[in-house]
Protein backbone atom coordinates (compact mmCIF):
# COMPACT_ATOMS: atom_id res chain seq x y z
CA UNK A 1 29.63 40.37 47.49
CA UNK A 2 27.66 36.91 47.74
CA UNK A 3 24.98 38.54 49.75
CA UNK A 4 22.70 39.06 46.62
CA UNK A 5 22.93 35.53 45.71
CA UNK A 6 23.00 34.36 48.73
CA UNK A 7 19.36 36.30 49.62
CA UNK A 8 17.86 34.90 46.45
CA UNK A 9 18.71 31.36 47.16
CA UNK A 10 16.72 32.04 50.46
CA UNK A 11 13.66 33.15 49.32
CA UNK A 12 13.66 31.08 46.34
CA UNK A 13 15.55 27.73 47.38
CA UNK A 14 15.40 27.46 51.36
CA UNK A 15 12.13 28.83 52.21
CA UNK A 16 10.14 27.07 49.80
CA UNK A 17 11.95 23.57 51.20
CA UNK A 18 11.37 24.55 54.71
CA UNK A 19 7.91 26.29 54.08
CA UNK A 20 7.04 22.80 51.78
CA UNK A 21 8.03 20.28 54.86
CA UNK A 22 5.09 21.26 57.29
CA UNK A 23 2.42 21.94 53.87
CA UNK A 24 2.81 18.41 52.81
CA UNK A 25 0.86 17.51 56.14
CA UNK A 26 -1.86 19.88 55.71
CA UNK A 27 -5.27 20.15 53.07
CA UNK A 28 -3.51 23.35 52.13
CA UNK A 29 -5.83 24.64 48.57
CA UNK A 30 -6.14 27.88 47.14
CA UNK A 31 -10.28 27.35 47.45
CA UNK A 32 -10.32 25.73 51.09
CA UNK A 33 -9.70 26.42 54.15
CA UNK A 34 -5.73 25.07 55.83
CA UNK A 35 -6.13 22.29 58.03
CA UNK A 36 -3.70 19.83 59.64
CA UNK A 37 -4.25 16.24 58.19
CA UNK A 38 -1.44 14.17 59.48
CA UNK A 39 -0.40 11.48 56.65
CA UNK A 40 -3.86 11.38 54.76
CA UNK A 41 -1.38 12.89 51.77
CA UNK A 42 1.15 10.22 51.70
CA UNK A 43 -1.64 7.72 52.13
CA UNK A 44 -3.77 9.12 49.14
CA UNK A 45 -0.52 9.38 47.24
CA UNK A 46 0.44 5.48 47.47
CA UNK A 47 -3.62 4.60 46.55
CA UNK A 48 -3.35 7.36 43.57
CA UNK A 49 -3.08 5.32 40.56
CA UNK A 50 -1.92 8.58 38.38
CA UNK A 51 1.43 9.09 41.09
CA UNK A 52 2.49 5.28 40.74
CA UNK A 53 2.22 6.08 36.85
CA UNK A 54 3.85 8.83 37.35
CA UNK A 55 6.60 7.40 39.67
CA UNK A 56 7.16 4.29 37.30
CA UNK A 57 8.02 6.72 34.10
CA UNK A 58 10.03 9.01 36.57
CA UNK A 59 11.72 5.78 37.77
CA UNK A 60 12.33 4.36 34.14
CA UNK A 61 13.72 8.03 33.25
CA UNK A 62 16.63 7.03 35.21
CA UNK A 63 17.75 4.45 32.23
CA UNK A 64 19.49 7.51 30.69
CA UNK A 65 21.65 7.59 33.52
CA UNK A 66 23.79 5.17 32.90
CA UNK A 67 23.84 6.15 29.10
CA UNK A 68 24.35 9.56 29.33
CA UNK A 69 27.53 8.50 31.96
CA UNK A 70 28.87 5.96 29.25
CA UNK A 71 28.94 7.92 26.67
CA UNK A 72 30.10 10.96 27.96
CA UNK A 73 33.39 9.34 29.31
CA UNK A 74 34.31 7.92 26.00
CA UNK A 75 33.82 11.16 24.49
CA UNK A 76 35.80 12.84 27.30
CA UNK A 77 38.80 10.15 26.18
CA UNK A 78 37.95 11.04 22.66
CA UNK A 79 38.68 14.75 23.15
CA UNK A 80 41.15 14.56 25.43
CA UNK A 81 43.47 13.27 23.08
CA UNK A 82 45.69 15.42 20.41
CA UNK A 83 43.24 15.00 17.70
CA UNK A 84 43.30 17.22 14.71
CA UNK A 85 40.47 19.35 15.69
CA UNK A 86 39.69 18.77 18.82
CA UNK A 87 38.88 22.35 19.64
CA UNK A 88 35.92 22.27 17.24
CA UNK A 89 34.64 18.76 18.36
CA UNK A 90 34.48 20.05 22.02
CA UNK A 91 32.98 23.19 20.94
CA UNK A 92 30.22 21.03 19.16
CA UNK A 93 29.39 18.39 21.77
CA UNK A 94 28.74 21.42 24.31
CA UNK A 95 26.51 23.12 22.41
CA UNK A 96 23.45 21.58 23.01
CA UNK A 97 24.30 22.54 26.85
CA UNK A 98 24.29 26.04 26.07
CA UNK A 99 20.94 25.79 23.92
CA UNK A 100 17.84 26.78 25.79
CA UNK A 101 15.89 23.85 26.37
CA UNK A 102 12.68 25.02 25.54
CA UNK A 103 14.38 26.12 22.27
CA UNK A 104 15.80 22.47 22.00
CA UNK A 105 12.47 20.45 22.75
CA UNK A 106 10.54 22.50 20.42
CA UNK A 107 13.04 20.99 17.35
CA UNK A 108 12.75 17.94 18.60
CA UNK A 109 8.99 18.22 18.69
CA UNK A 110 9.11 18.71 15.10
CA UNK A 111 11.48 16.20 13.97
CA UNK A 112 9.06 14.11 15.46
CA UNK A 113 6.58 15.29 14.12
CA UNK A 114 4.74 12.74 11.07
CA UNK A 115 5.69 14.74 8.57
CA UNK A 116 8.88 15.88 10.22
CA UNK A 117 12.66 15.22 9.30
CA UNK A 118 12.83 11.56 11.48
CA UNK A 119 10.13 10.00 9.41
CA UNK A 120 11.45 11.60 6.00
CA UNK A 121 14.65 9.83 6.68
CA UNK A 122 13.40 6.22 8.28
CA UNK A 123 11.26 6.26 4.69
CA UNK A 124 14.37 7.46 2.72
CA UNK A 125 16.35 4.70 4.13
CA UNK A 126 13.23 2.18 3.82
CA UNK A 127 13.42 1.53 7.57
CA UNK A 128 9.60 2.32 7.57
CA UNK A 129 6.97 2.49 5.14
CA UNK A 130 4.50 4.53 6.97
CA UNK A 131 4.99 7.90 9.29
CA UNK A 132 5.40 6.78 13.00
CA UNK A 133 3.49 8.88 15.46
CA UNK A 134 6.79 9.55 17.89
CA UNK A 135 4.76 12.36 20.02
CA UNK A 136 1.93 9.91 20.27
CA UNK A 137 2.27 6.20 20.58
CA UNK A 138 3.03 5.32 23.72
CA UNK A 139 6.07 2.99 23.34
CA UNK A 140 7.99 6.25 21.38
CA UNK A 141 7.00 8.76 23.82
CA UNK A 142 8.41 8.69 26.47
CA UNK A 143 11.84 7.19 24.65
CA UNK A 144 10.96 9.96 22.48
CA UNK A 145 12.04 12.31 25.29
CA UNK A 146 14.37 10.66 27.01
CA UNK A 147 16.69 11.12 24.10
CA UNK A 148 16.47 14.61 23.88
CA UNK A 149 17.96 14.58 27.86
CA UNK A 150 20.63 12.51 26.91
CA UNK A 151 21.47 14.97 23.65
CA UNK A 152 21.65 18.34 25.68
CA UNK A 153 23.14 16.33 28.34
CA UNK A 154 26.32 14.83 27.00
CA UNK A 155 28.23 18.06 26.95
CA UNK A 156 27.87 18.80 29.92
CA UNK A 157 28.75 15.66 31.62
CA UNK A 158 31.69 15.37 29.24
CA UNK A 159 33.60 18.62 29.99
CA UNK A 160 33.33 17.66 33.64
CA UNK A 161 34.94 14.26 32.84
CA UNK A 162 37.36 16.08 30.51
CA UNK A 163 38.70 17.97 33.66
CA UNK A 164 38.93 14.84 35.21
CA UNK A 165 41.15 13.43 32.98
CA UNK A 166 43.29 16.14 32.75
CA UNK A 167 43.45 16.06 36.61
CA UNK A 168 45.74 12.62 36.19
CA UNK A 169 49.18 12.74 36.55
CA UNK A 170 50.16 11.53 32.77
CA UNK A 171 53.53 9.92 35.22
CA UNK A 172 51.06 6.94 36.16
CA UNK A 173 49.77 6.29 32.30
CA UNK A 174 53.13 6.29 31.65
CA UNK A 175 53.99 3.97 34.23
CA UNK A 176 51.58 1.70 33.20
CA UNK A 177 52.31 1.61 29.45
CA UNK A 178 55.87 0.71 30.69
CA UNK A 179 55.04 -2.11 32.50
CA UNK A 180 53.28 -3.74 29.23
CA UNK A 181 49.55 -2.30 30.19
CA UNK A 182 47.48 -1.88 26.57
CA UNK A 183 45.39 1.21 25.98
CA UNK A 184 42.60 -0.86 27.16
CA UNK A 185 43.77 -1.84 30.14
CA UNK A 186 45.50 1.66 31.06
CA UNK A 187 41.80 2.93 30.64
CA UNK A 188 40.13 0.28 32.91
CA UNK A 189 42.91 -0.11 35.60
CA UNK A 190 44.42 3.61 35.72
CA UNK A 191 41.74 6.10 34.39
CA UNK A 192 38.08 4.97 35.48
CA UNK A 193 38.98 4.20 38.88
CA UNK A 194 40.85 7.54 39.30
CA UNK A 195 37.60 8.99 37.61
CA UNK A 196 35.20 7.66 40.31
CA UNK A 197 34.57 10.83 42.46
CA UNK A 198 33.67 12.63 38.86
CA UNK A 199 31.49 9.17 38.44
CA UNK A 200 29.22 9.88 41.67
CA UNK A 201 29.01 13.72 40.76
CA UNK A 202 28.07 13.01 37.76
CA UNK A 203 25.76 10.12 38.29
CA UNK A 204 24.38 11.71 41.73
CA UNK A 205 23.35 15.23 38.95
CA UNK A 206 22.25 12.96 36.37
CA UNK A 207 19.91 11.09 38.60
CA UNK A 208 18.04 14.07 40.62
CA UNK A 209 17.95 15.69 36.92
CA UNK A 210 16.57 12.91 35.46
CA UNK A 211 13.54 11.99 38.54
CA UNK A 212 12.74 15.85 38.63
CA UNK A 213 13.08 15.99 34.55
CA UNK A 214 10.15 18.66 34.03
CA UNK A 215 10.98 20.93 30.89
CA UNK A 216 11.32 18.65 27.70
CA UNK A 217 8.69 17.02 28.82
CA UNK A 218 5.73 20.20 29.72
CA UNK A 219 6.85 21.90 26.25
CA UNK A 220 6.77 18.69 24.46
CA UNK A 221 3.95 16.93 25.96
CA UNK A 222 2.18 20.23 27.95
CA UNK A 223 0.91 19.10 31.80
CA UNK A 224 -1.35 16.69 30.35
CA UNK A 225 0.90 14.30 28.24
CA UNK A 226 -1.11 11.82 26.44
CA UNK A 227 -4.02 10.44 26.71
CA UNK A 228 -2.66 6.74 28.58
CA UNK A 229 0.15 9.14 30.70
CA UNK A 230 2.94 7.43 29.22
CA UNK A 231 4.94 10.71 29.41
CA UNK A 232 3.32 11.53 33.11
CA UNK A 233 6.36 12.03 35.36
CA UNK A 234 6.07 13.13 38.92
CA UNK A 235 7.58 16.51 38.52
CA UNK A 236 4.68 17.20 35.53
CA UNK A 237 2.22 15.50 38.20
CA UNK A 238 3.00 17.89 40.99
CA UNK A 239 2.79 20.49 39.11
CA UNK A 240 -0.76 19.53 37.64
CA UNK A 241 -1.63 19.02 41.04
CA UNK A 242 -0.66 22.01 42.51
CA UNK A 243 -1.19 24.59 39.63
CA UNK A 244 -4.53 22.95 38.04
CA UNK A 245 -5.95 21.08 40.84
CA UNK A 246 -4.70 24.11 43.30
CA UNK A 247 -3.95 21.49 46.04
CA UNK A 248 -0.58 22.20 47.43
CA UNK A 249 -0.44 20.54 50.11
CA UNK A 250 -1.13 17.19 48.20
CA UNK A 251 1.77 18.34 45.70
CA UNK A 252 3.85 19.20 48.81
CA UNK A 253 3.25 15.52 49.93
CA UNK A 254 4.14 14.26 46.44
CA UNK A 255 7.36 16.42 46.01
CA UNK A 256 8.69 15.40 49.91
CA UNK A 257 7.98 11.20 48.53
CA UNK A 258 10.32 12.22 45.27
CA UNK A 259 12.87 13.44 47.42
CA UNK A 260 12.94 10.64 49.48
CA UNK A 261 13.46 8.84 46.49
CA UNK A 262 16.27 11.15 45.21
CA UNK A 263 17.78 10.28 48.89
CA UNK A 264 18.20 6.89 48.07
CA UNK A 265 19.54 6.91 44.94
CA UNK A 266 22.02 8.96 45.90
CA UNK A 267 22.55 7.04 49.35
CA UNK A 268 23.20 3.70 47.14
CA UNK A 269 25.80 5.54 44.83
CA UNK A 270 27.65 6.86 47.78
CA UNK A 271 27.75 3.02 48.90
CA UNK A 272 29.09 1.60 45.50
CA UNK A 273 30.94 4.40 44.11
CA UNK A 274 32.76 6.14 47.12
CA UNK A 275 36.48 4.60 46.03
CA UNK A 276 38.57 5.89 43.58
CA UNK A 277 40.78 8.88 43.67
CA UNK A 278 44.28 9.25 44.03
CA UNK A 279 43.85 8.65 47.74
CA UNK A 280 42.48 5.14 46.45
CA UNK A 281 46.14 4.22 45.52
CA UNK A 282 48.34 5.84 48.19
């Protein structure tokens, strides 16, 4: 029964990570012939200065890590409650997971658009008095996009939060209220610590999503971005490289430095978020 998927994550997930290990060490190119070059890819890499732009906008992606986590536990708590409702609300916040986000980043595109719906309502509200180039300027751009990750995001994060809530005996809230704990404090001594391994899976998805973040970025920006790269992630970068320049084995290199990166991250969240549980208070 799993054999089909099983077989497709082979050839399409495996392979490619084993085939890509051994390519990032080679001149591999479309137009040239294969030879093995050691490290000259992961030394051109660190003295490229288009992959340290790159790896400074993938690295100041992550900022909507720690949003996206925030506010997706408070609305977690908010629908978790008995709320007239409810249903509906957690209907709506999951929507935008469902959307397609090619669909999704095309709207956005034209919201921020200068003539779009954003600017039509900053100059309704007098916020602005001119049209703001969102897709454009480079202190919007990249923002610009990082919101639209933390919109289709949100739902996601917060039904996997919502089961984690509902996976806490209600006899220790209880407990807790007894003893003369507030709401507050039943939140930050009972539920986030018994929410910490949904923390680190959701941080630990949230990260690699947001260093590899590739789609709202190539529909709204295309490979190129703009003109001073302030949109130029690594994942867009690779793919420039390898599909435009045709030199895979300096993309290989490129992707094998991202995952080192990835590595880490997720090594230092495993340090600082590995307690919490229910086996935390046995």
């Amino acid at each position: 029964m799993i054999a089909p998927g099983v077989l497709l994550l082979i050839v399409f997930t495996f392979y490619p990570i084993v085939y890509g290990l051994p390519l990032a060490f080679t001149n591999y190119s479309a137009l040239d012939t294969t030879k093995w070059i050691g490290l000259k890819n992961f030394h051109r890499a660190f003295s490229d200065p288009d992959f340290y732009v790159s790896l400074k906008n993938s690295l100041i992606y992550v900022v909507v890590v720690p949003i996206i986590q925030i506010i997706a536990i408070l609305m977690a708590v908010l629908v978790n409650t008995k709320l007239r409702f409810v249903g509906f609300f957690r209907v709506a916040y999951f929507i935008p997971v469902v959307t397609s986000m090619v669909a999704a980043a095309i709207a956005w595109k034209w919201m921020y658009e200068e003539t779009g719906i954003l600017n039509y309502i900053l100059r309704t509200l007098g916020l602005t008095h001119h049209d703001i180039a969102f897709m454009v300027e480079p202190k919007y751009a990249l923002a610009g996009v990082m919101l639209v990750t933390i919109w289709k995001g949100l739902g996601y994060y917060m039904m996997i939060y919502l089961a984690g809530l509902q996976s806490i005996p209600s006899e220790l809230q209880e407990a807790a209220r007894i003893d003369g704990a507030n709401r507050m404090q039943v939140i930050r001594l009972i539920t986030i610590p018994l929410l910490m391994p949904f923390v680190l899976l959701c941080s630990l998805l949230s990260v690699m999503g947001a260093i590899r973040v590739f789609d709202e970025i190539f529909v709204m920006h295309g490979p190129k971005g703009d003109p001073i790269n302030s949109t130029l992630v690594t994942s867009v970068y690779t793919y420039k490289v390898a599909f435009q320049d045709f030199d895979f084995g300096y993309a290989a290199a490129i992707g094998l430095v991202v995952a080192l990166i990835i590595l880490v991250f997720s090594l230092f969240m495993f340090r600082y978020t590995r307690k919490g549980g229910l086996t935390y208070y046995e």
